[in-house]
N, C-alpha and C. Protein backbone atom coordinates (compact mmCIF):
# COMPACT_ATOMS: atom_id res chain seq x y z
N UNK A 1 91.39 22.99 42.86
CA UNK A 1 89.97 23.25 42.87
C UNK A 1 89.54 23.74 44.26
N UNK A 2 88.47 24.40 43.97
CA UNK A 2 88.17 25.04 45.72
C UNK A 2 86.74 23.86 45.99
N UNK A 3 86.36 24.46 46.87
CA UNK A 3 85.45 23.50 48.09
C UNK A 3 84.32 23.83 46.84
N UNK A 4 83.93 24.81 46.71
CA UNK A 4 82.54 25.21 45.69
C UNK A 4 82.12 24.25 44.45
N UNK A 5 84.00 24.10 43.76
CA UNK A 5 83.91 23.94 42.80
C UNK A 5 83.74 22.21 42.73
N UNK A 6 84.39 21.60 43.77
CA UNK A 6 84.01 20.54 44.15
C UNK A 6 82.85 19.89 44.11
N UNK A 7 82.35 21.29 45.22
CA UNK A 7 80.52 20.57 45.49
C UNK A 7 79.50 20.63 44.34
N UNK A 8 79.75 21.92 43.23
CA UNK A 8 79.33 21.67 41.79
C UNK A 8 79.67 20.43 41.40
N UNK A 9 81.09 20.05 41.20
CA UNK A 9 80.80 18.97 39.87
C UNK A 9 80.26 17.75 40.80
N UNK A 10 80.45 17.63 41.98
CA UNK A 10 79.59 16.01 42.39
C UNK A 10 77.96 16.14 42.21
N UNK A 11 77.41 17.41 42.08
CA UNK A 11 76.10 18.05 42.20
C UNK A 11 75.83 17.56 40.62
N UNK A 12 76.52 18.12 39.57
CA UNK A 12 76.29 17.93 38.18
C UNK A 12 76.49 16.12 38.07
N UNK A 13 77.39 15.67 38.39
CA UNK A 13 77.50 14.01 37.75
C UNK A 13 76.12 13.22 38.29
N UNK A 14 75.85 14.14 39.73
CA UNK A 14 74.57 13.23 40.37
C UNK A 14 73.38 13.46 39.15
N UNK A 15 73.03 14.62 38.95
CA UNK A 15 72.47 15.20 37.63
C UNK A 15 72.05 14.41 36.37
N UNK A 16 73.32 14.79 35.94
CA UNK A 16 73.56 14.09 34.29
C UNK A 16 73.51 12.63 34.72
N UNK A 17 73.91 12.15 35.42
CA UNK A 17 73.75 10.55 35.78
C UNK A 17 72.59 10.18 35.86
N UNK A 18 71.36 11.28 36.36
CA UNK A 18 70.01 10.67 36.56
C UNK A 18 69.19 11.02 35.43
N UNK A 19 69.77 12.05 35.16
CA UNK A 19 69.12 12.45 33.39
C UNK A 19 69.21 11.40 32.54
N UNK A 20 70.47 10.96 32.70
CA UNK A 20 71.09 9.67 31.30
C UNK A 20 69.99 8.74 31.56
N UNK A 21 69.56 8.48 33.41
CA UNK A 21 69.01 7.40 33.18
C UNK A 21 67.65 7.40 33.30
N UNK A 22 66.95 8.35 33.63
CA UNK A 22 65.48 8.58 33.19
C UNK A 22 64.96 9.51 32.66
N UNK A 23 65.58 10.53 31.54
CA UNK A 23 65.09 11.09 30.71
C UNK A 23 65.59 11.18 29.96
N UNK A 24 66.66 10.53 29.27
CA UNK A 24 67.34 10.70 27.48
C UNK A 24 66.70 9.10 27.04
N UNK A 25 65.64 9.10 26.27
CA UNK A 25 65.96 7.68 25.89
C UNK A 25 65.88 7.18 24.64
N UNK A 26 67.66 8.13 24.22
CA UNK A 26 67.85 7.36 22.78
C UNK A 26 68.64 5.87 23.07
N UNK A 27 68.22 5.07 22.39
CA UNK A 27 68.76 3.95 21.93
C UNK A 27 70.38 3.62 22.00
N UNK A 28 70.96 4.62 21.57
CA UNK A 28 72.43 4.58 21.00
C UNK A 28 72.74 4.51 22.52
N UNK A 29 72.09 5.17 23.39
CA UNK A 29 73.08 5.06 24.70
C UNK A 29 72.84 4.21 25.74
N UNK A 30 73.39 3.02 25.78
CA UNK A 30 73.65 1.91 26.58
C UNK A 30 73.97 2.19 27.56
N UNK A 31 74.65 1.54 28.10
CA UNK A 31 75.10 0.91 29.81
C UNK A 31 76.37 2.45 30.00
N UNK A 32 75.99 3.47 30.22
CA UNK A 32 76.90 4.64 30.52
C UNK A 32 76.80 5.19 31.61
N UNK A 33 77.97 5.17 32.44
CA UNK A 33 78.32 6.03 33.39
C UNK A 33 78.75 7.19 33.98
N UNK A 34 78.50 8.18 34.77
CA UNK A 34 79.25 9.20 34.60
C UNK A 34 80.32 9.25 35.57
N UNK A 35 81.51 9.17 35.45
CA UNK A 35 82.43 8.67 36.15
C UNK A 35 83.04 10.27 37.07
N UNK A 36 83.24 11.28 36.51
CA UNK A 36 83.57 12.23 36.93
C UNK A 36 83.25 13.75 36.16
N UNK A 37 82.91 14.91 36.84
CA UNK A 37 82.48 15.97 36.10
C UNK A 37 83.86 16.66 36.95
N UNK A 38 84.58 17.61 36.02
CA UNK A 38 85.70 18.57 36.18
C UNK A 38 84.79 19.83 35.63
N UNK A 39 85.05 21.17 35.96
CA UNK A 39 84.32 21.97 35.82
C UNK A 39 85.63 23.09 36.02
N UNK A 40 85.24 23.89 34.79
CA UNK A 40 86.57 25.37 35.06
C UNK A 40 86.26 26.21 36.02
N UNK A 41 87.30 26.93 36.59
CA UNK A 41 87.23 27.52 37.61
C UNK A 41 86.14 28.83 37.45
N UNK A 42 85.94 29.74 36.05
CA UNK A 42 84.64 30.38 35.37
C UNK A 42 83.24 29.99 35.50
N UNK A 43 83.50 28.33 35.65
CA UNK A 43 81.96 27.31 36.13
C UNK A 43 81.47 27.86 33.85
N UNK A 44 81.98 28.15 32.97
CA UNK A 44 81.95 28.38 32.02
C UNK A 44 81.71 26.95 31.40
N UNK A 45 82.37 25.91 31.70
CA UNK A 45 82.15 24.95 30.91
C UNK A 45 82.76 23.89 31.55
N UNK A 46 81.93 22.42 31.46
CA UNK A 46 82.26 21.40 32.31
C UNK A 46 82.45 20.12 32.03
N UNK A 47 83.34 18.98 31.82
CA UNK A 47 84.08 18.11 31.17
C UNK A 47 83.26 17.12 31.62
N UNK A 48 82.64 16.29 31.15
CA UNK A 48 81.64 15.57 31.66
C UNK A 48 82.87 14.12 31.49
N UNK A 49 82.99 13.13 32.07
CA UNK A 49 84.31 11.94 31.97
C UNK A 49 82.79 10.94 32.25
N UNK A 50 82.82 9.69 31.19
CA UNK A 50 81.98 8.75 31.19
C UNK A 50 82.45 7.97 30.76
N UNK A 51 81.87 6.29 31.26
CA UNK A 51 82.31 5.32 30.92
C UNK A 51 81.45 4.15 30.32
N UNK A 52 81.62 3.68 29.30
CA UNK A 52 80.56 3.23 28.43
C UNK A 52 80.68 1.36 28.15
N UNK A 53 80.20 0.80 28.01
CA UNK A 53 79.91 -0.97 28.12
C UNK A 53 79.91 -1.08 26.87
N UNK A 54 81.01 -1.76 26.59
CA UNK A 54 80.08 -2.58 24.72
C UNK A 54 81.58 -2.43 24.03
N UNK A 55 80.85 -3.09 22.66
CA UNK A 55 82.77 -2.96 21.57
C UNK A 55 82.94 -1.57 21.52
N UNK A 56 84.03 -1.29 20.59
CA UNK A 56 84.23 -0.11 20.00
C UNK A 56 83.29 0.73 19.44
N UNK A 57 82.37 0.11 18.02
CA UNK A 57 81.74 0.66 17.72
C UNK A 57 80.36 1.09 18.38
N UNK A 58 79.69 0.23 19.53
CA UNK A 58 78.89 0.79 20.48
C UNK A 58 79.25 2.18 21.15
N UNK A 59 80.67 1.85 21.62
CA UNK A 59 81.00 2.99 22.51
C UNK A 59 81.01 4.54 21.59
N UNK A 60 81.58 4.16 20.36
CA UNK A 60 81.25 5.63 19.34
C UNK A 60 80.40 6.32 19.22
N UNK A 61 79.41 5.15 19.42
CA UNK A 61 78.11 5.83 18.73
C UNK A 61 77.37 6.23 19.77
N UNK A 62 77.79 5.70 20.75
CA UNK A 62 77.34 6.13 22.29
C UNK A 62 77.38 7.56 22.34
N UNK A 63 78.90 7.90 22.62
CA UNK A 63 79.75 8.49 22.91
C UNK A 63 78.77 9.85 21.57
N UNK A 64 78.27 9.45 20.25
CA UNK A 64 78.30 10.69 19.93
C UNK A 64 76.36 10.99 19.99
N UNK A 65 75.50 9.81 20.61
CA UNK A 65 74.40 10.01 20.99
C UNK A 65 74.62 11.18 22.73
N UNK A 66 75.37 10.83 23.48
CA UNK A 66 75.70 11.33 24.39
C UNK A 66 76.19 13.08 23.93
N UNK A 67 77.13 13.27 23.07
CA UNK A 67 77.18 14.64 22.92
C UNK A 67 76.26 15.42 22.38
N UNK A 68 75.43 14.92 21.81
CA UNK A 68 73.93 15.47 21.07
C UNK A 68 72.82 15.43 22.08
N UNK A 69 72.88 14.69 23.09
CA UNK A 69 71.89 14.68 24.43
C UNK A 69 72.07 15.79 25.42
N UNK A 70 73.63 16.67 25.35
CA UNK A 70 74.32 17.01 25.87
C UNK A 70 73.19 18.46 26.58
N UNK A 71 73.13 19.40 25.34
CA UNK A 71 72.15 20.52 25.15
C UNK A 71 70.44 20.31 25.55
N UNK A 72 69.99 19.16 25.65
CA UNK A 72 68.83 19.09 26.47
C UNK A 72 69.16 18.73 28.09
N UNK A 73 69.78 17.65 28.68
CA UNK A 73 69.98 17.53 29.66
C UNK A 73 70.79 19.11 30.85
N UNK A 74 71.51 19.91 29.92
CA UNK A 74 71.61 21.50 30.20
C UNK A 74 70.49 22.05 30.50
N UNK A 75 69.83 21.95 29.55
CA UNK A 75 68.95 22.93 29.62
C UNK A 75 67.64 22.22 31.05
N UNK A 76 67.54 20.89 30.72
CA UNK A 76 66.89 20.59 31.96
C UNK A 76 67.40 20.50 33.53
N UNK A 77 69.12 20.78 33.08
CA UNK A 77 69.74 21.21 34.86
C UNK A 77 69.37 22.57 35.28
N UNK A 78 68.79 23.64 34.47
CA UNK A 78 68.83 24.96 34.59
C UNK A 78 67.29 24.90 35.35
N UNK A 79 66.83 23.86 35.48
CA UNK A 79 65.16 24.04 36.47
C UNK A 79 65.87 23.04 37.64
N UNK A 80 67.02 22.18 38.00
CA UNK A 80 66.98 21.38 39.16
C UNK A 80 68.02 22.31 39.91
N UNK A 81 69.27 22.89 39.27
CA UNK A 81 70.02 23.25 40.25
C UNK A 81 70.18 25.11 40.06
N UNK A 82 70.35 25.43 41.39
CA UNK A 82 70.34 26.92 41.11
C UNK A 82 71.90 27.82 40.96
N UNK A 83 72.20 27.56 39.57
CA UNK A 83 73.46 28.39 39.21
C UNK A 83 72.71 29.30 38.71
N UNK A 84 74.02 30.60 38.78
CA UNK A 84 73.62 31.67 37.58
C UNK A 84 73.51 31.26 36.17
N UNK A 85 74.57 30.33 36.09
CA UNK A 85 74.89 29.83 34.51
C UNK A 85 75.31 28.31 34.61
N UNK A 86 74.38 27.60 33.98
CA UNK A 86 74.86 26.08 33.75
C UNK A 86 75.78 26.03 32.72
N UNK A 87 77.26 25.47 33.10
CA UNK A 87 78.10 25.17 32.29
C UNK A 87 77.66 24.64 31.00
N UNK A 88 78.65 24.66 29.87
CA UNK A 88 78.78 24.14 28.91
C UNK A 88 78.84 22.38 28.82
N UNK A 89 78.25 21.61 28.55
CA UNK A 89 78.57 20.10 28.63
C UNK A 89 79.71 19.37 27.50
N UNK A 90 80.71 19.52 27.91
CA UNK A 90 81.74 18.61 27.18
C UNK A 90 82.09 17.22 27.36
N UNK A 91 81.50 16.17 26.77
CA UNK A 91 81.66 14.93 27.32
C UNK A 91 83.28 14.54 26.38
N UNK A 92 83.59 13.57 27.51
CA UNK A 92 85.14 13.00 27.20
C UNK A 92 85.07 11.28 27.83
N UNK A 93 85.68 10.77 26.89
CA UNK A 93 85.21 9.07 27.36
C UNK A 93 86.25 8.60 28.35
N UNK A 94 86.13 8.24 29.37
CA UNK A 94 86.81 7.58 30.20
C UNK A 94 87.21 6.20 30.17
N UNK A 95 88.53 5.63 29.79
CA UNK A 95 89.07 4.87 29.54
C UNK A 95 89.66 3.75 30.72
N UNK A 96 89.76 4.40 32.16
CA UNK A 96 90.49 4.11 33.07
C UNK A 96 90.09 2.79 33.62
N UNK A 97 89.16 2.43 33.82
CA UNK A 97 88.41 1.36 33.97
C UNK A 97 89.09 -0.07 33.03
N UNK A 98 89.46 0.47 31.66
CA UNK A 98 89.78 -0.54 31.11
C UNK A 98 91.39 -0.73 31.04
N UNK A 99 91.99 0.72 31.30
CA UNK A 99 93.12 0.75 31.48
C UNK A 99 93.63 -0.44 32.76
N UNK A 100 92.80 0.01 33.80
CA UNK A 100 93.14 -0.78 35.04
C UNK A 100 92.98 -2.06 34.55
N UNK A 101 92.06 -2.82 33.92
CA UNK A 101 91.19 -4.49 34.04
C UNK A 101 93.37 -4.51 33.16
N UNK A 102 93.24 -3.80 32.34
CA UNK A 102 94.50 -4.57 31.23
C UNK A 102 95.96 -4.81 31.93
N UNK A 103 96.11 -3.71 33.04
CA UNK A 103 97.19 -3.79 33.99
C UNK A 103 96.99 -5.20 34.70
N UNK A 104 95.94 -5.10 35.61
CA UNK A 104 95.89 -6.56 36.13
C UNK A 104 95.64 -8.04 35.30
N UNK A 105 95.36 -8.26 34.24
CA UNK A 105 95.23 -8.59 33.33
C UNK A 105 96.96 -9.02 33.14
N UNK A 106 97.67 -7.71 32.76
CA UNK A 106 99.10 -8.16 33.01
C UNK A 106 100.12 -8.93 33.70
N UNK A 107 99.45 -8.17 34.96
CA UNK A 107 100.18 -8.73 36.06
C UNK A 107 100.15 -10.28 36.52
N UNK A 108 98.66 -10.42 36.16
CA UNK A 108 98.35 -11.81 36.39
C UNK A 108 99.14 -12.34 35.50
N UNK A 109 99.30 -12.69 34.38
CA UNK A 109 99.76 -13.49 33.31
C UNK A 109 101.77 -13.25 33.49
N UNK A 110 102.03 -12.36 33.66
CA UNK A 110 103.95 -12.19 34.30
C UNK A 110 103.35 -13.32 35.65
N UNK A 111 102.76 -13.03 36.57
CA UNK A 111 102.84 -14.11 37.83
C UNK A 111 102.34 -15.53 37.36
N UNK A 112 101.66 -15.28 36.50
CA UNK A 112 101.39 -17.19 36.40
C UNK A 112 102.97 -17.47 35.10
N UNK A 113 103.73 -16.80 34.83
CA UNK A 113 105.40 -16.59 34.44
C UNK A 113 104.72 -16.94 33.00
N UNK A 114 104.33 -16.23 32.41
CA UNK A 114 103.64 -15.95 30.76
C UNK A 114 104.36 -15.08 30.41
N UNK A 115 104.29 -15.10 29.33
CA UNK A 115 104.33 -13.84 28.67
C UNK A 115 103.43 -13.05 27.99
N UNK A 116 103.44 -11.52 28.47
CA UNK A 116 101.63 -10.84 28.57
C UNK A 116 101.21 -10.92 26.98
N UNK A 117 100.28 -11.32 26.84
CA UNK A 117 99.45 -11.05 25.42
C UNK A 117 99.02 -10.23 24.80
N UNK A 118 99.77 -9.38 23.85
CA UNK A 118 99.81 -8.21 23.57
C UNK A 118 99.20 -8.49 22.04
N UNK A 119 98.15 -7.22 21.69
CA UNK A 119 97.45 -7.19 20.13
C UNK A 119 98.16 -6.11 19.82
N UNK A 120 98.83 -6.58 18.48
CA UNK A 120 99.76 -5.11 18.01
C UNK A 120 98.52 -4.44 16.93
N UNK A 121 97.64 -4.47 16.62
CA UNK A 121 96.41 -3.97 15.99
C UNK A 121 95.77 -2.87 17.35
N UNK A 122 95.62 -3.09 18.75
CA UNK A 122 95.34 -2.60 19.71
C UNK A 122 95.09 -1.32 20.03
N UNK A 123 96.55 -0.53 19.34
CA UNK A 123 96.75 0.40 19.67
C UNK A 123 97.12 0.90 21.16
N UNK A 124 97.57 0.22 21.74
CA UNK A 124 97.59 0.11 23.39
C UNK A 124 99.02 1.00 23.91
N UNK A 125 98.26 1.53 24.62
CA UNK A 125 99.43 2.58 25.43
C UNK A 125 100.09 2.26 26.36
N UNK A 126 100.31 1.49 26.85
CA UNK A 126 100.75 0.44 27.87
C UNK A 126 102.09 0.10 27.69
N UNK A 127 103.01 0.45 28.53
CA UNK A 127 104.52 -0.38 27.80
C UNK A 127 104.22 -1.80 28.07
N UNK A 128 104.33 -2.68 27.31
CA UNK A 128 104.62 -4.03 27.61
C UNK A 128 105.65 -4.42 28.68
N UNK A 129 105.37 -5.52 29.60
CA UNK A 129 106.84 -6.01 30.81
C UNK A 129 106.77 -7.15 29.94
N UNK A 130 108.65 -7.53 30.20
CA UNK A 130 108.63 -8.67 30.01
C UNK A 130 109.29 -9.04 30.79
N UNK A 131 109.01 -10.74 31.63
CA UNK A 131 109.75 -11.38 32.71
C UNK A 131 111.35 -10.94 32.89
N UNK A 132 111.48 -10.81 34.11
CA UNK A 132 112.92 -10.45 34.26
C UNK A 132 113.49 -11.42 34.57
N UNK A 133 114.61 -11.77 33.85
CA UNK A 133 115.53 -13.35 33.67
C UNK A 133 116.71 -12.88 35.16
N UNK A 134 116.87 -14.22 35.95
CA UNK A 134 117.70 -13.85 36.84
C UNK A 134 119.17 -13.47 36.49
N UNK A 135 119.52 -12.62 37.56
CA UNK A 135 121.09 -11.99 37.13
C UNK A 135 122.14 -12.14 38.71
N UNK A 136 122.81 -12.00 38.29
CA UNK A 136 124.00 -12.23 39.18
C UNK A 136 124.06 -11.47 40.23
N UNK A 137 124.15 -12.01 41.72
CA UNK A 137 123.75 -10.88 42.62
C UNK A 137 122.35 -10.29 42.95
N UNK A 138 121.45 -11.08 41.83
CA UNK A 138 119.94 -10.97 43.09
C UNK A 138 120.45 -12.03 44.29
N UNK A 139 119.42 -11.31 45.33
CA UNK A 139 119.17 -12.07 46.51
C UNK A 139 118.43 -13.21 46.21
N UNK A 140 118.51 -13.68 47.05
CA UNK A 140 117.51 -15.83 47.57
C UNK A 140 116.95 -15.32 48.14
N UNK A 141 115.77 -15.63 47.67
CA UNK A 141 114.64 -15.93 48.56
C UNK A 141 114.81 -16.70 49.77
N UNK A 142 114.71 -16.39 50.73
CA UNK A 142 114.56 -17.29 51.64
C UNK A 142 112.98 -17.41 52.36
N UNK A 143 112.70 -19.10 52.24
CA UNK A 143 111.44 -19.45 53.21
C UNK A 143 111.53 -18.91 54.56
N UNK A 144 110.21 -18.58 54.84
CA UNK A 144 110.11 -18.41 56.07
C UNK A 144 110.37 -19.54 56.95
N UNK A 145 110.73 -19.36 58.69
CA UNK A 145 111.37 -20.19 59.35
C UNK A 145 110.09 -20.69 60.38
N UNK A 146 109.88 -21.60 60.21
CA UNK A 146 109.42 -22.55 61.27
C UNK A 146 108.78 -21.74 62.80
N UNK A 147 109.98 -21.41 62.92
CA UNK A 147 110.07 -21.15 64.33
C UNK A 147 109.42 -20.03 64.85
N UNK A 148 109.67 -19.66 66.53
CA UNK A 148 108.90 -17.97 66.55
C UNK A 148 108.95 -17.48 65.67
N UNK A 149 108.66 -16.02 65.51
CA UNK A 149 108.92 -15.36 65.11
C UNK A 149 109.20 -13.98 66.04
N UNK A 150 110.02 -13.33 65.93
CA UNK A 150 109.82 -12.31 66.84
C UNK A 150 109.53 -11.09 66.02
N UNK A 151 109.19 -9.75 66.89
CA UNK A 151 108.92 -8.90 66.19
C UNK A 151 109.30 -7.79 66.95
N UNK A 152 110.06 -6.82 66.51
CA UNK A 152 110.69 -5.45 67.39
C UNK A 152 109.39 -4.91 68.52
N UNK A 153 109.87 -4.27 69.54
CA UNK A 153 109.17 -3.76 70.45
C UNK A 153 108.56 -2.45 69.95
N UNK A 154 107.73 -2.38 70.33
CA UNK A 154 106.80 -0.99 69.72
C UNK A 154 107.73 0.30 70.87
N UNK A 155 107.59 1.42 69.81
CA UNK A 155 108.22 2.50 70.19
C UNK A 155 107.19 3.12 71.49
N UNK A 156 108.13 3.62 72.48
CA UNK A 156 107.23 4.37 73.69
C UNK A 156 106.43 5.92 73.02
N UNK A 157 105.83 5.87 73.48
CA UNK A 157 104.49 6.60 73.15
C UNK A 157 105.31 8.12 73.68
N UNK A 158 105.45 9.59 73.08
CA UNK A 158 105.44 10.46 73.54
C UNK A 158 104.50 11.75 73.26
N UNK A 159 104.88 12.46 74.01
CA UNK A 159 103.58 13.70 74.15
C UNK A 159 103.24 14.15 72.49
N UNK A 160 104.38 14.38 71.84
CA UNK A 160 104.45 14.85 70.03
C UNK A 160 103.49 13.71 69.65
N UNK A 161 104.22 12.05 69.60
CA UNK A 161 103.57 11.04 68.70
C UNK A 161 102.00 11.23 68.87
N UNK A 162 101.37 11.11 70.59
CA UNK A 162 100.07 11.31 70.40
C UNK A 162 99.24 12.52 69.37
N UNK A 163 99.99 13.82 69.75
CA UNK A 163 99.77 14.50 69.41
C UNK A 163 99.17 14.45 68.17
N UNK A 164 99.78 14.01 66.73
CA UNK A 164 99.90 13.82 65.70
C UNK A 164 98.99 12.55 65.31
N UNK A 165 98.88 11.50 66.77
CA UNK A 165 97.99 10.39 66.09
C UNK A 165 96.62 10.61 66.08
N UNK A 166 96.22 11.29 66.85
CA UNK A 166 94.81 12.10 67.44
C UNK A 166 94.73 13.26 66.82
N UNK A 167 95.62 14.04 66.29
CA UNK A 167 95.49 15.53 65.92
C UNK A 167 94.98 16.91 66.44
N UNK A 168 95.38 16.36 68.04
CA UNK A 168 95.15 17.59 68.79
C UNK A 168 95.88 17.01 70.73
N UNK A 169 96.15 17.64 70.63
CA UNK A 169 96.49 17.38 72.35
C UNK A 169 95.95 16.78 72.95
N UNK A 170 96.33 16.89 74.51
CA UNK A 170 95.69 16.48 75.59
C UNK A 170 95.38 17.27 76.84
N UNK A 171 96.18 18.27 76.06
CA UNK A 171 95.92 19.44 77.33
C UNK A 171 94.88 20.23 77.70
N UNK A 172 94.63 20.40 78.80
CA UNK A 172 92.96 21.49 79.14
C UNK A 172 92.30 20.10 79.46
N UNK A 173 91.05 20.72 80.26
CA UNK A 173 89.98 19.74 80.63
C UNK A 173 89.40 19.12 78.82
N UNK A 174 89.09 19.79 78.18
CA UNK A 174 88.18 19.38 77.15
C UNK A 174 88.64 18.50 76.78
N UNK A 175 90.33 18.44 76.48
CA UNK A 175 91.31 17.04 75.87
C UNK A 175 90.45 16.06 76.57
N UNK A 176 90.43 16.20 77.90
CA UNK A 176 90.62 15.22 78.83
C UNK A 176 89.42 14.39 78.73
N UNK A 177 88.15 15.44 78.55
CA UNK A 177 86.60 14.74 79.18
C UNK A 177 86.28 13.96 77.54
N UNK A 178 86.88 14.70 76.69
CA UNK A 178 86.73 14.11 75.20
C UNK A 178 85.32 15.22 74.67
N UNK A 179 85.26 16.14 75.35
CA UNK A 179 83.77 17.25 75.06
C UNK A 179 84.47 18.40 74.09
N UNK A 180 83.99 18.49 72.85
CA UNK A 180 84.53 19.37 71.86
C UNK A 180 84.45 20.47 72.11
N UNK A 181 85.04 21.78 72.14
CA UNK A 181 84.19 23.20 72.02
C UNK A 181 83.63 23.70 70.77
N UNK A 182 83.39 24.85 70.72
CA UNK A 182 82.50 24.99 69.22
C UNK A 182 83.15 26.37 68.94
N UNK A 183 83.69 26.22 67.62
CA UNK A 183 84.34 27.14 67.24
C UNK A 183 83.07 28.14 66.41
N UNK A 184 83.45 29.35 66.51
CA UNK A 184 82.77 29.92 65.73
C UNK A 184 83.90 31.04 64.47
C-alpha cells in the first residue's frame, strides 16, 4: 500500500465509525466496531473489517443491518471527505478479536495442565494442542541458584554500532550540537 492509500483508509474507518455511531440508528446494529478499512489500489472499492458484540445470531443480523446502511453512510462521506470517488463499501466481519480471546483461552488451560475444551459443534479453526507427555532426552529444568548471578560484559561501543542505534552519525558539527538541518 502507498502512503495515500494508507491515509484514506484511516480517514474512512474514522468516518464510518462516527457515522455507525451518530447517524445510522437502526436497531439491528449494536455494539460495532470498525476495526480496519483496506481500500484497492483504484480507491474503486473499500473492505470495511468490523467487529461486532453479541451471539451469533445478533452478529448476523448486525452484520446484514450494516451492509444495507452501507449506501447511505457513502453517500454521506461524499459531503465530509474530498475524493473524486467514494469507494464502494464492502463490509467483512472481523473475527480476530475472538480468535485471539480463544488462543489465550488455550494457553491458559495447557498451563493450568488441562486439557483445552474444545466444542466439536464450533466449527473452530484452530488446531487443537494437546499436552506434550515427557520424552527421553528433554532437558531438567533447573532452579535458579541462590547465589550471584553474573551477567556477560556489555559489548564496547563502536563507530558502526552507534551509528545504527541513533540512525545517523556523529560526524559534522550538527551530529555534535544535536541541531537538525532541514532538508528540502
Amino acid at each position: 500500500m502507498t502512503q495515500r492509500t494508507d491515509r484514506i483508509d484511516e480517514l474512512l474507518r474514522q468516518e464510518i465509525g462516527q457515522a455507525l455511531e451518530r447517524e445510522v440508528t437502526d436497531p439491528r446494529i449494536g455494539f460495532v466496531t470498525v476495526t480496519k478499512v483496506e481500500t484497492l489500489p483504484d480507491l474503486s472499492r473499500a473492505h470495511v473489517w468490523v467487529s461486532i458484540i453479541g451471539s451469533e445470531a445478533e452478529r448476523k443480523q448486525a452484520l446484514v443491518a450494516l451492509r444495507g446502511a452501507m449506501p447511505f453512510i457513502r453517500h454521506g462521506l461524499g459531503t465530509k471527505i474530498r475524493l473524486r470517488r467514494i469507494p464502494e463499501l464492502d463490509v467483512r466481519l472481523d473475527d480476530s478479536i475472538e480468535r485471539g480471546t480463544r488462543v489465550l483461552q488455550i494457553i491458559n488451560e495447557l498451563e493450568a495442565g488441562r486439557t483445552p475444551d474444545v466444542l466439536e459443534d464450533s466449527g473452530e479453526s484452530l488446531p487443537t494442542p494437546v499436552p506434550r507427555l515427557r520424552q527421553d532426552g528433554d532437558t531438567v529444568e533447573v532452579p535458579p541458584s541462590s547465589g550471584p548471578s553474573v551477567e556477560p560484559a556489555p559489548k564496547p561501543r563502536t563507530k558502526r554500532s552507534r551509528r545504527s542505534e541513533f540512525g545517523h552519525g556523529v560526524a559534522g558539527s550538527a551530529g555534535r550540537s544535536g541541531a537538525r538541518r532541514r532538508t528540502r
